[in-house]
PDB file of N, CA and C in Angstrom:
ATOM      1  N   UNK A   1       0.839  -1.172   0.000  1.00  0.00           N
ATOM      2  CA  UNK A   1       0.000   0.000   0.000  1.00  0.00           C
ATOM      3  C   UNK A   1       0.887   1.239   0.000  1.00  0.00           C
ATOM      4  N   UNK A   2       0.370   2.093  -0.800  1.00  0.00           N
ATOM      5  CA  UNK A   2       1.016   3.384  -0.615  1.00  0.00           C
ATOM      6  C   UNK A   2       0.502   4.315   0.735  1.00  0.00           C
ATOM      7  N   UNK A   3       1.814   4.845   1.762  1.00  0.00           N
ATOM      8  CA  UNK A   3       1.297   5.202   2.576  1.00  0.00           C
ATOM      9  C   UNK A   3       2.411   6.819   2.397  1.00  0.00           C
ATOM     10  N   UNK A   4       1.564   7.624   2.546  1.00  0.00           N
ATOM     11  CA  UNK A   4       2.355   9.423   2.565  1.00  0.00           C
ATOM     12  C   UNK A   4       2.169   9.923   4.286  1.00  0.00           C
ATOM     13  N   UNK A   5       3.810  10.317   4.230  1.00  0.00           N
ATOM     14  CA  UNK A   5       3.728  10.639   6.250  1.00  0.00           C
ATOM     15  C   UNK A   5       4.000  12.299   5.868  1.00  0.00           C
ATOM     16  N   UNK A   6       3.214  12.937   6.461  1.00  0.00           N
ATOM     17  CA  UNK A   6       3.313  14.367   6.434  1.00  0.00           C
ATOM     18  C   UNK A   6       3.999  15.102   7.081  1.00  0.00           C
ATOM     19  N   UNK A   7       4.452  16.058   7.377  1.00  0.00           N
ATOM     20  CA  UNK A   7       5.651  16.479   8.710  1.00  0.00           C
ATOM     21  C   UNK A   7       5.431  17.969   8.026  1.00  0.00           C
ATOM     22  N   UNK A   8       6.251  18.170   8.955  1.00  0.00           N
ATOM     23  CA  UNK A   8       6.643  19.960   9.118  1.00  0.00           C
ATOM     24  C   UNK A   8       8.392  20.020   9.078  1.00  0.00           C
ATOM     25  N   UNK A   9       9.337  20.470   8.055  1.00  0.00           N
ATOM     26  CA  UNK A   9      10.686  20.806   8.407  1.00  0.00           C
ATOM     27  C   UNK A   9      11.285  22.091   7.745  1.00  0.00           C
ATOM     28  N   UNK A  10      10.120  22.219   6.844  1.00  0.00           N
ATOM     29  CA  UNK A  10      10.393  23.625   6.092  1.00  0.00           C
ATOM     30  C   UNK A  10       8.780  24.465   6.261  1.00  0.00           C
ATOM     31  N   UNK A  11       9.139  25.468   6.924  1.00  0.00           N
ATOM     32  CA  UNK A  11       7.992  26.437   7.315  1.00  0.00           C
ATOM     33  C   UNK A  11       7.965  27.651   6.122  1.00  0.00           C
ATOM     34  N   UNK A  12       8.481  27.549   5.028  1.00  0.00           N
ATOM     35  CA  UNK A  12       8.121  28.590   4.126  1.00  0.00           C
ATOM     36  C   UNK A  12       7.026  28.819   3.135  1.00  0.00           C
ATOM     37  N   UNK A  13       6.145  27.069   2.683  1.00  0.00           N
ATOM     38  CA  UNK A  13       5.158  27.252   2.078  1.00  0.00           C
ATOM     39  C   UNK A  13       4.013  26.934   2.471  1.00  0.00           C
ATOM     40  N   UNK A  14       3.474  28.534   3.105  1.00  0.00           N
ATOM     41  CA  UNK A  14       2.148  28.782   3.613  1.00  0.00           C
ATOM     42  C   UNK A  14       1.167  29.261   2.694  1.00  0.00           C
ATOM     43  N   UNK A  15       0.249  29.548   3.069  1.00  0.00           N
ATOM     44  CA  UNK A  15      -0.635  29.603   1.817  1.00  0.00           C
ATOM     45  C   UNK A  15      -1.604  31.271   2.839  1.00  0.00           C
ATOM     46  N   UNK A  16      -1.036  32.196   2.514  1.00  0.00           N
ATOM     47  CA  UNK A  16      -1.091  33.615   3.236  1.00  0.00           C
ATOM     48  C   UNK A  16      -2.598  33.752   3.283  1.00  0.00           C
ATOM     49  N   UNK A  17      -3.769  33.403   3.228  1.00  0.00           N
ATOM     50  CA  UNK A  17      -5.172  33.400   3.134  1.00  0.00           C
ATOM     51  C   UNK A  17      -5.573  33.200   4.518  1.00  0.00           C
ATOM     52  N   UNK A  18      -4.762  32.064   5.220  1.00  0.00           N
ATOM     53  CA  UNK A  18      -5.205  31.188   6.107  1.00  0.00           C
ATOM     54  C   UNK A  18      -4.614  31.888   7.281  1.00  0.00           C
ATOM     55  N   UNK A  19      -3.458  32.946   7.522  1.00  0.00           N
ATOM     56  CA  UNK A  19      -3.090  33.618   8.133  1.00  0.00           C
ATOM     57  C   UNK A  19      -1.973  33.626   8.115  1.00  0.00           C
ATOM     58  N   UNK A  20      -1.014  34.449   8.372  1.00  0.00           N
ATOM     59  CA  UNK A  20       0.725  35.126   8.485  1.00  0.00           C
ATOM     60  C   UNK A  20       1.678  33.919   8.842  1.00  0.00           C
ATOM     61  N   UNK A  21       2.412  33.451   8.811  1.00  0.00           N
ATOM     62  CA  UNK A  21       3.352  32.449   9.117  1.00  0.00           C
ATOM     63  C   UNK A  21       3.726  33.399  10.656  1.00  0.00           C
ATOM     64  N   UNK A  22       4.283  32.338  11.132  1.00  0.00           N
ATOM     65  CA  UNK A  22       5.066  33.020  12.483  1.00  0.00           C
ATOM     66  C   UNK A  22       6.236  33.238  11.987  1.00  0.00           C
ATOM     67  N   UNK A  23       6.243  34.874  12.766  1.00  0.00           N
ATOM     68  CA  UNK A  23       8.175  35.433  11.952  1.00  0.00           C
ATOM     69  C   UNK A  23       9.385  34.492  12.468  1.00  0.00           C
ATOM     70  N   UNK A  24       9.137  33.986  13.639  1.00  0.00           N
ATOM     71  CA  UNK A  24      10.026  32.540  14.165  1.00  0.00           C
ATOM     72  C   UNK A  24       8.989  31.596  14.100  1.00  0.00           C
ATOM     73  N   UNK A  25       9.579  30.598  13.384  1.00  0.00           N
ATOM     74  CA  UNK A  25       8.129  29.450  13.846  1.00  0.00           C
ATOM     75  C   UNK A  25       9.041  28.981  15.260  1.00  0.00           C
ATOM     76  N   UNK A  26       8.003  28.326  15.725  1.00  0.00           N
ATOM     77  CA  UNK A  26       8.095  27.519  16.794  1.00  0.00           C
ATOM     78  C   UNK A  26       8.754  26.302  16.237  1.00  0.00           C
ATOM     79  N   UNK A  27       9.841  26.252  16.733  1.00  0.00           N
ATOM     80  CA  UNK A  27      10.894  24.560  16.763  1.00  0.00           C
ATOM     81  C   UNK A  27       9.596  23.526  17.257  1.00  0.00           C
ATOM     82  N   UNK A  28       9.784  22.622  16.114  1.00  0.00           N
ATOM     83  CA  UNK A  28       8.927  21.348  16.722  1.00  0.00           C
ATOM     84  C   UNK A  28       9.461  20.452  17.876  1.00  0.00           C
ATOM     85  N   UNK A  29       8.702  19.755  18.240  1.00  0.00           N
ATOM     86  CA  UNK A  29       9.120  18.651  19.316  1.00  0.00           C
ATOM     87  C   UNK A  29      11.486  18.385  19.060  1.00  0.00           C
ATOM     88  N   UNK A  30      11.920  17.921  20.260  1.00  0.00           N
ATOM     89  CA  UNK A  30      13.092  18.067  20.202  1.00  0.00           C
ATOM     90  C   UNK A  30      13.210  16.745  18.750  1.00  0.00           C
ATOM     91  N   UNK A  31      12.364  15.678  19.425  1.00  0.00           N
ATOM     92  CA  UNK A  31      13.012  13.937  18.377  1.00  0.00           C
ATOM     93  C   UNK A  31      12.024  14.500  17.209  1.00  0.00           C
ATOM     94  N   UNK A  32      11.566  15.262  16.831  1.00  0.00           N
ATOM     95  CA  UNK A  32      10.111  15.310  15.854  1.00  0.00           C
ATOM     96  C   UNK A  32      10.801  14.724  14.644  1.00  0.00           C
ATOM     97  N   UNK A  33      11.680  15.241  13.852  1.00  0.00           N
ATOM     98  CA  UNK A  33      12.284  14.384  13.043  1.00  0.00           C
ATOM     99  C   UNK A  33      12.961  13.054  12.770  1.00  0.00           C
ATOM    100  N   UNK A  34      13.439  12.462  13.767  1.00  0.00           N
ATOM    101  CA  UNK A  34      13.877  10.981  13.945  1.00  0.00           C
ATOM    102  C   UNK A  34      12.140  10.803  14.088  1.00  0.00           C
ATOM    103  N   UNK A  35      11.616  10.841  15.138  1.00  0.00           N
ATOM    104  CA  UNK A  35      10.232   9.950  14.913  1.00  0.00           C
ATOM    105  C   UNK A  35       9.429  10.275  13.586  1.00  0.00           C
ATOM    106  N   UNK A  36       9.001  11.203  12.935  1.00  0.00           N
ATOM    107  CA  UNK A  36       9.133  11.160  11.448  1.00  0.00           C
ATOM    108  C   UNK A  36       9.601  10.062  10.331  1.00  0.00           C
ATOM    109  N   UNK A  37      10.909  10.075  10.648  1.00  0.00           N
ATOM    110  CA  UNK A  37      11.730   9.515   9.841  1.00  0.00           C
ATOM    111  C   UNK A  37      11.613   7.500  10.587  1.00  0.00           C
ATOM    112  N   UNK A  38      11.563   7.259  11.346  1.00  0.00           N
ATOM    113  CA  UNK A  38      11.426   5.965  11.882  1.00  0.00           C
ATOM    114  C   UNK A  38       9.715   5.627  11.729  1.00  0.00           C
ATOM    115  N   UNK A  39       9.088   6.322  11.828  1.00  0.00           N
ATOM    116  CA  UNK A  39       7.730   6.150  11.058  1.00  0.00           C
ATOM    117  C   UNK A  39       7.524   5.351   9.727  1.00  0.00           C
ATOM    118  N   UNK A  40       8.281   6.709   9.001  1.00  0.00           N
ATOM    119  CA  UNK A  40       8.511   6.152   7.458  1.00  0.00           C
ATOM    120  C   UNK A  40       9.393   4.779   7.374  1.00  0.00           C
ATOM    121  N   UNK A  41      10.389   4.545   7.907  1.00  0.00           N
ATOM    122  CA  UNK A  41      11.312   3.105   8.225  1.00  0.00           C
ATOM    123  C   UNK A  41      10.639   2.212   8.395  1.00  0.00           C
ATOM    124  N   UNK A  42       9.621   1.868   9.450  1.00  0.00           N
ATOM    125  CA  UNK A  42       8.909   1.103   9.943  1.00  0.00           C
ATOM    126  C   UNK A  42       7.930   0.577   8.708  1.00  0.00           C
ATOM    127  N   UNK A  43       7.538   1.266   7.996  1.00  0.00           N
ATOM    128  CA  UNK A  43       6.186   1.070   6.760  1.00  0.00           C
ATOM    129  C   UNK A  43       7.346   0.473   5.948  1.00  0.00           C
ATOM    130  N   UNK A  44       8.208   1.215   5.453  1.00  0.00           N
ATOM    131  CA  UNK A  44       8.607   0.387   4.976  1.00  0.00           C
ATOM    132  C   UNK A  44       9.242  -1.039   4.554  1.00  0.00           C
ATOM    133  N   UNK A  45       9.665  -1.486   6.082  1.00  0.00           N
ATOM    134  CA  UNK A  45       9.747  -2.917   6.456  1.00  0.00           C
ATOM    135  C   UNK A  45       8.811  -3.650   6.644  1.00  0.00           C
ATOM    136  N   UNK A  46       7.422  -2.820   6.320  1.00  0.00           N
ATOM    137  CA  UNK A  46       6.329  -3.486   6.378  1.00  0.00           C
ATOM    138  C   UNK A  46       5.969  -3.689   5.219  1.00  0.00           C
ATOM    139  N   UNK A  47       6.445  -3.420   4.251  1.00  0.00           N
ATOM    140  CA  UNK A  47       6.377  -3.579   2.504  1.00  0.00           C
ATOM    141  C   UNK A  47       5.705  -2.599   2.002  1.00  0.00           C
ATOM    142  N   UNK A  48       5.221  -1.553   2.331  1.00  0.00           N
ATOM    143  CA  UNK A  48       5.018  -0.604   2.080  1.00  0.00           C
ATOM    144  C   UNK A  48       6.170   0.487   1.463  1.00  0.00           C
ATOM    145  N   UNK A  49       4.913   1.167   0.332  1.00  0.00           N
ATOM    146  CA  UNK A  49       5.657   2.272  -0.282  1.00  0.00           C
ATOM    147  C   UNK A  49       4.915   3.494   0.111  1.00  0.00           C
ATOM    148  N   UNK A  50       6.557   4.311   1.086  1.00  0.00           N
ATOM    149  CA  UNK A  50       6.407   5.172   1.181  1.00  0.00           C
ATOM    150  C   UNK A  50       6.351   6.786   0.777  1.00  0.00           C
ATOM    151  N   UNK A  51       6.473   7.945   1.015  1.00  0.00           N
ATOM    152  CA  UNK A  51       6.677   9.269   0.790  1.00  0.00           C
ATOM    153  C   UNK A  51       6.637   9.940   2.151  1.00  0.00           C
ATOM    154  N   UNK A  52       7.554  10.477   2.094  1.00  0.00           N
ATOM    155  CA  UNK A  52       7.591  11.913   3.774  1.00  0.00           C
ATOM    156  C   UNK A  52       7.504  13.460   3.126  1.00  0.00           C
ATOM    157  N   UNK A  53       6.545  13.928   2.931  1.00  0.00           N
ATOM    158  CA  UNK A  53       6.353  15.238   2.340  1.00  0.00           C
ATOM    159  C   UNK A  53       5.438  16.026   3.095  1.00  0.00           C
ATOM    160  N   UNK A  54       5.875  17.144   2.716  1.00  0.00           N
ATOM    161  CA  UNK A  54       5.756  18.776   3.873  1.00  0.00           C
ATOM    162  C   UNK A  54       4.107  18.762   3.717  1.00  0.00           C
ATOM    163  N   UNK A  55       3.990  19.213   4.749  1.00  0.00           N
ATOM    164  CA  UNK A  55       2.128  19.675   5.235  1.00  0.00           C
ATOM    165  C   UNK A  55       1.923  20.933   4.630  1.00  0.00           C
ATOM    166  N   UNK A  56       2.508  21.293   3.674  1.00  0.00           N
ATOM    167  CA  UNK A  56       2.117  22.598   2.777  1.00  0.00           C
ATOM    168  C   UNK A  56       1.452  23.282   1.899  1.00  0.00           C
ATOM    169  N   UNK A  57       1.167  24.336   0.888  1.00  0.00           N
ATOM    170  CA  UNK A  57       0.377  24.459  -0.356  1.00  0.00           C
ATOM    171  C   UNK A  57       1.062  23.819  -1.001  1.00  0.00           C
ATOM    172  N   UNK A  58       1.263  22.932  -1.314  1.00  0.00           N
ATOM    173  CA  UNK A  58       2.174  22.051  -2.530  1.00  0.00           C
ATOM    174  C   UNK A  58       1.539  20.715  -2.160  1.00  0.00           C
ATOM    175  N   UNK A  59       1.041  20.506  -0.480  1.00  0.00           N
ATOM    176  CA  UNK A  59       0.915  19.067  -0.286  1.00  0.00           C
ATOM    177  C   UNK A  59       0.228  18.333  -1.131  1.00  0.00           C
ATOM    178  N   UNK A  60      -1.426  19.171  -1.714  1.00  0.00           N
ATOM    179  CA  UNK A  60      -2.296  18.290  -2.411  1.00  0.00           C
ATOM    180  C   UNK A  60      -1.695  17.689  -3.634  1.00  0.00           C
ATOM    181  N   UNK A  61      -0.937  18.672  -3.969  1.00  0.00           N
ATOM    182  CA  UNK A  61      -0.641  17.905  -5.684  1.00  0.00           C
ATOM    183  C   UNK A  61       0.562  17.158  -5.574  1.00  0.00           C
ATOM    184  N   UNK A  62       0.940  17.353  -3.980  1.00  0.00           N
ATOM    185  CA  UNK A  62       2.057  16.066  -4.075  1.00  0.00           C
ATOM    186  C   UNK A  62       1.608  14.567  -4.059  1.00  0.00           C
ATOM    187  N   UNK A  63       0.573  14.549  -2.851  1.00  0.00           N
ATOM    188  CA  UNK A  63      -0.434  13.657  -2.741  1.00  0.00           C
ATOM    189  C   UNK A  63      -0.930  12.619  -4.306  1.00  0.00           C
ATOM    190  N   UNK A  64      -1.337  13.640  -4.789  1.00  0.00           N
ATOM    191  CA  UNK A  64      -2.392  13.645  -5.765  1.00  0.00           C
ATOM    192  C   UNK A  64      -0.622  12.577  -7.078  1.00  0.00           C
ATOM    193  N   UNK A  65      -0.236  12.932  -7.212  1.00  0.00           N
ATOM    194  CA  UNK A  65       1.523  12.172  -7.838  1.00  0.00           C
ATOM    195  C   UNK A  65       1.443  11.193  -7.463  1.00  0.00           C
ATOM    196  N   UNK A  66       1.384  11.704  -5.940  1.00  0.00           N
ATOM    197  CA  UNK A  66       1.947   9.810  -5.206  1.00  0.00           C
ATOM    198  C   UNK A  66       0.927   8.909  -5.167  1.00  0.00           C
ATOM    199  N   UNK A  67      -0.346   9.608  -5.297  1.00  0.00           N
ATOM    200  CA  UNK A  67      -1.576   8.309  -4.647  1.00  0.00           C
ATOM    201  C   UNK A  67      -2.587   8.781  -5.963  1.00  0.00           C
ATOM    202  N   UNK A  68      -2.059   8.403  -6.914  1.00  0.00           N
ATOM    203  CA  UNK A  68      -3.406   9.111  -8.235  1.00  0.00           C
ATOM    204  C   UNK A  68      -4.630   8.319  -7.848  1.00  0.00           C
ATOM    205  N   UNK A  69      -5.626   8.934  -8.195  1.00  0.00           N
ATOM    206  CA  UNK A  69      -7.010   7.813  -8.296  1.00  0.00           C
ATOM    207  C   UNK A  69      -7.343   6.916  -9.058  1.00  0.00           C
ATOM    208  N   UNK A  70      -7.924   5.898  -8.219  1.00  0.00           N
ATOM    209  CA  UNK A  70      -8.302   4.477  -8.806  1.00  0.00           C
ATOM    210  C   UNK A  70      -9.304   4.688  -9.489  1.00  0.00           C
ATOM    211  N   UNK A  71      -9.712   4.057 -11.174  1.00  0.00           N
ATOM    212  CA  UNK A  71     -10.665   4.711 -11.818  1.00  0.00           C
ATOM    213  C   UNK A  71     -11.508   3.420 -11.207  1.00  0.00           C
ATOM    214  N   UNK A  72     -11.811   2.411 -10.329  1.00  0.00           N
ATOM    215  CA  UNK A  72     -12.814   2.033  -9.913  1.00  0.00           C
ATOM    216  C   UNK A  72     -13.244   2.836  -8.267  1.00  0.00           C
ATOM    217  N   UNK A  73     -12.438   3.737  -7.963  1.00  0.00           N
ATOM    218  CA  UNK A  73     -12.555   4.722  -6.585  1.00  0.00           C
ATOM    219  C   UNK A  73     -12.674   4.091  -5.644  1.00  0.00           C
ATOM    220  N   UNK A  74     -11.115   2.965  -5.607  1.00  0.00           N
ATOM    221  CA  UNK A  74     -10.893   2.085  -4.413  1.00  0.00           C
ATOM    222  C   UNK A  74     -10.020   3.249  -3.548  1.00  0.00           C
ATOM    223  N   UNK A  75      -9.520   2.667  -2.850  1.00  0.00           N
ATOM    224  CA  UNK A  75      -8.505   3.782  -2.072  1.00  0.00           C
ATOM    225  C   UNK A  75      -7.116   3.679  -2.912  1.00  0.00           C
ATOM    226  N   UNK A  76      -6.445   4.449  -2.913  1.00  0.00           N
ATOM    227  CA  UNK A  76      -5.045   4.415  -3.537  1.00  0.00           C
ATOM    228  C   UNK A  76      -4.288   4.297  -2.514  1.00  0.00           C
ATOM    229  N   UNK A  77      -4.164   4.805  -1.546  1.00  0.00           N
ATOM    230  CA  UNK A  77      -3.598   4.820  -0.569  1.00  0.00           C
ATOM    231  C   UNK A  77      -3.943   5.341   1.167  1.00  0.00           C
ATOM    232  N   UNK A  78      -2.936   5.829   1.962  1.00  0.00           N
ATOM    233  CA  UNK A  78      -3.232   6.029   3.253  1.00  0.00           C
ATOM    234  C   UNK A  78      -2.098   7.583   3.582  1.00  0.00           C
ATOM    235  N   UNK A  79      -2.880   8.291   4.378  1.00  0.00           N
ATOM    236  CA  UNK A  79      -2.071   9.200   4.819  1.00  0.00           C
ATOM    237  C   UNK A  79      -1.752   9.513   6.579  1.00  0.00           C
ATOM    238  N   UNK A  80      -0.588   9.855   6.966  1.00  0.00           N
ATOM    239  CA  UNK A  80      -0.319   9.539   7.779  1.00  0.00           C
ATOM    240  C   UNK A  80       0.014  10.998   8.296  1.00  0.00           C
ATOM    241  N   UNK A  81      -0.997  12.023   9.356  1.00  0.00           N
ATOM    242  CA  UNK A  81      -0.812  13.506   9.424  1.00  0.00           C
ATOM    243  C   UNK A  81       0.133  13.611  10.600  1.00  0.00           C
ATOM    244  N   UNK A  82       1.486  13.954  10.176  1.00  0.00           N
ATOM    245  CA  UNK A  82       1.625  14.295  11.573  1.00  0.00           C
ATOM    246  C   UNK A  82       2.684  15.836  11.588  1.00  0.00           C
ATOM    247  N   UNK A  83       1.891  16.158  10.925  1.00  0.00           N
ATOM    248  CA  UNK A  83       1.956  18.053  10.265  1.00  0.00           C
ATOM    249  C   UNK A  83       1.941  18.524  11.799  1.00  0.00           C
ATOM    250  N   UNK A  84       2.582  19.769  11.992  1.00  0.00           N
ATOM    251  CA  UNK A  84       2.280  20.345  13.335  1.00  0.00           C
ATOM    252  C   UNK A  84       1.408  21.697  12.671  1.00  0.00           C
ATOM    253  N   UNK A  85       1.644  22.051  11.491  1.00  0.00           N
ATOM    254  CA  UNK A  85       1.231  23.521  11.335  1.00  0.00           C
ATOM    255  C   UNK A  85       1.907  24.715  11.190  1.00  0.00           C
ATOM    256  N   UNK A  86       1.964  25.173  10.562  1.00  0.00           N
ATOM    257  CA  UNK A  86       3.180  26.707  10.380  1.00  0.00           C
ATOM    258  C   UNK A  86       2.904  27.700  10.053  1.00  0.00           C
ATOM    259  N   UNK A  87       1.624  27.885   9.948  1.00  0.00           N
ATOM    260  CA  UNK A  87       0.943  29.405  10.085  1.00  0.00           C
ATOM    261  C   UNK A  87      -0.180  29.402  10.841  1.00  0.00           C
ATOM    262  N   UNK A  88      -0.882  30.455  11.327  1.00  0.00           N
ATOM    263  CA  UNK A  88      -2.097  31.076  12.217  1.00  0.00           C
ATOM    264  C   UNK A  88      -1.868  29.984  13.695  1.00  0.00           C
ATOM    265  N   UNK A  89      -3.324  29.974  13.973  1.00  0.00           N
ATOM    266  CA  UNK A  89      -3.344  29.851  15.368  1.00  0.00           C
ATOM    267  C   UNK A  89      -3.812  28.219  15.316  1.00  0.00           C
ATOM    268  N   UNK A  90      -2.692  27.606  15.706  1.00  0.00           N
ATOM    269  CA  UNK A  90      -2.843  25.986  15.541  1.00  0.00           C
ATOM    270  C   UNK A  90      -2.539  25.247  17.165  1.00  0.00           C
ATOM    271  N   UNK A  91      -1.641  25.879  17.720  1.00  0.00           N
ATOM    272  CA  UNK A  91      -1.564  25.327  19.611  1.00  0.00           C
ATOM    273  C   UNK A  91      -2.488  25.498  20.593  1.00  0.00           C
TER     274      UNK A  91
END
């Protein structure tokens, strides 16, 4: 199964509608990236094909690459959110 893990490591593509980026973002969790990244490890020893891509305006059509639709509109795949957020009021 195709499974896409979402994350936060680049805070520059916000989508300014939704509100201002923070002029510092907030540093995520200290391990946020090793657990990220051992997420994605794990699926993949599970035979799974993965992707780790940014929670951003770019995400849908990254999505949309990695997991195209099934023309019988089975699932293509699974997504795995573990986006923290990088603009407006998300804590």
């Amino acid at each position: 199964m195709r499974v896409a893990v979402v994350w936060n490591s680049d805070f520059t593509g916000v989508i300014n509608r939704f509100g201002q980026p923070y002029p510092q973002p907030p540093q995520p969790w200290p391990h946020y990236g090793a657990i990220t990244k051992s997420v994605t490890a794990a699926l993949q020893e599970g035979g799974h094909e993965t992707l780790l891509c940014e929670g951003d305006k770019e995400l849908l059509a990254t999505l949309q690459g990695f997991m195209p639709p099934d023309p019988q509109a089975r699932p293509s795949g699974l997504v795995f959110n573990l986006a923290e957020g990088i603009q407006g009021e998300y804590r």
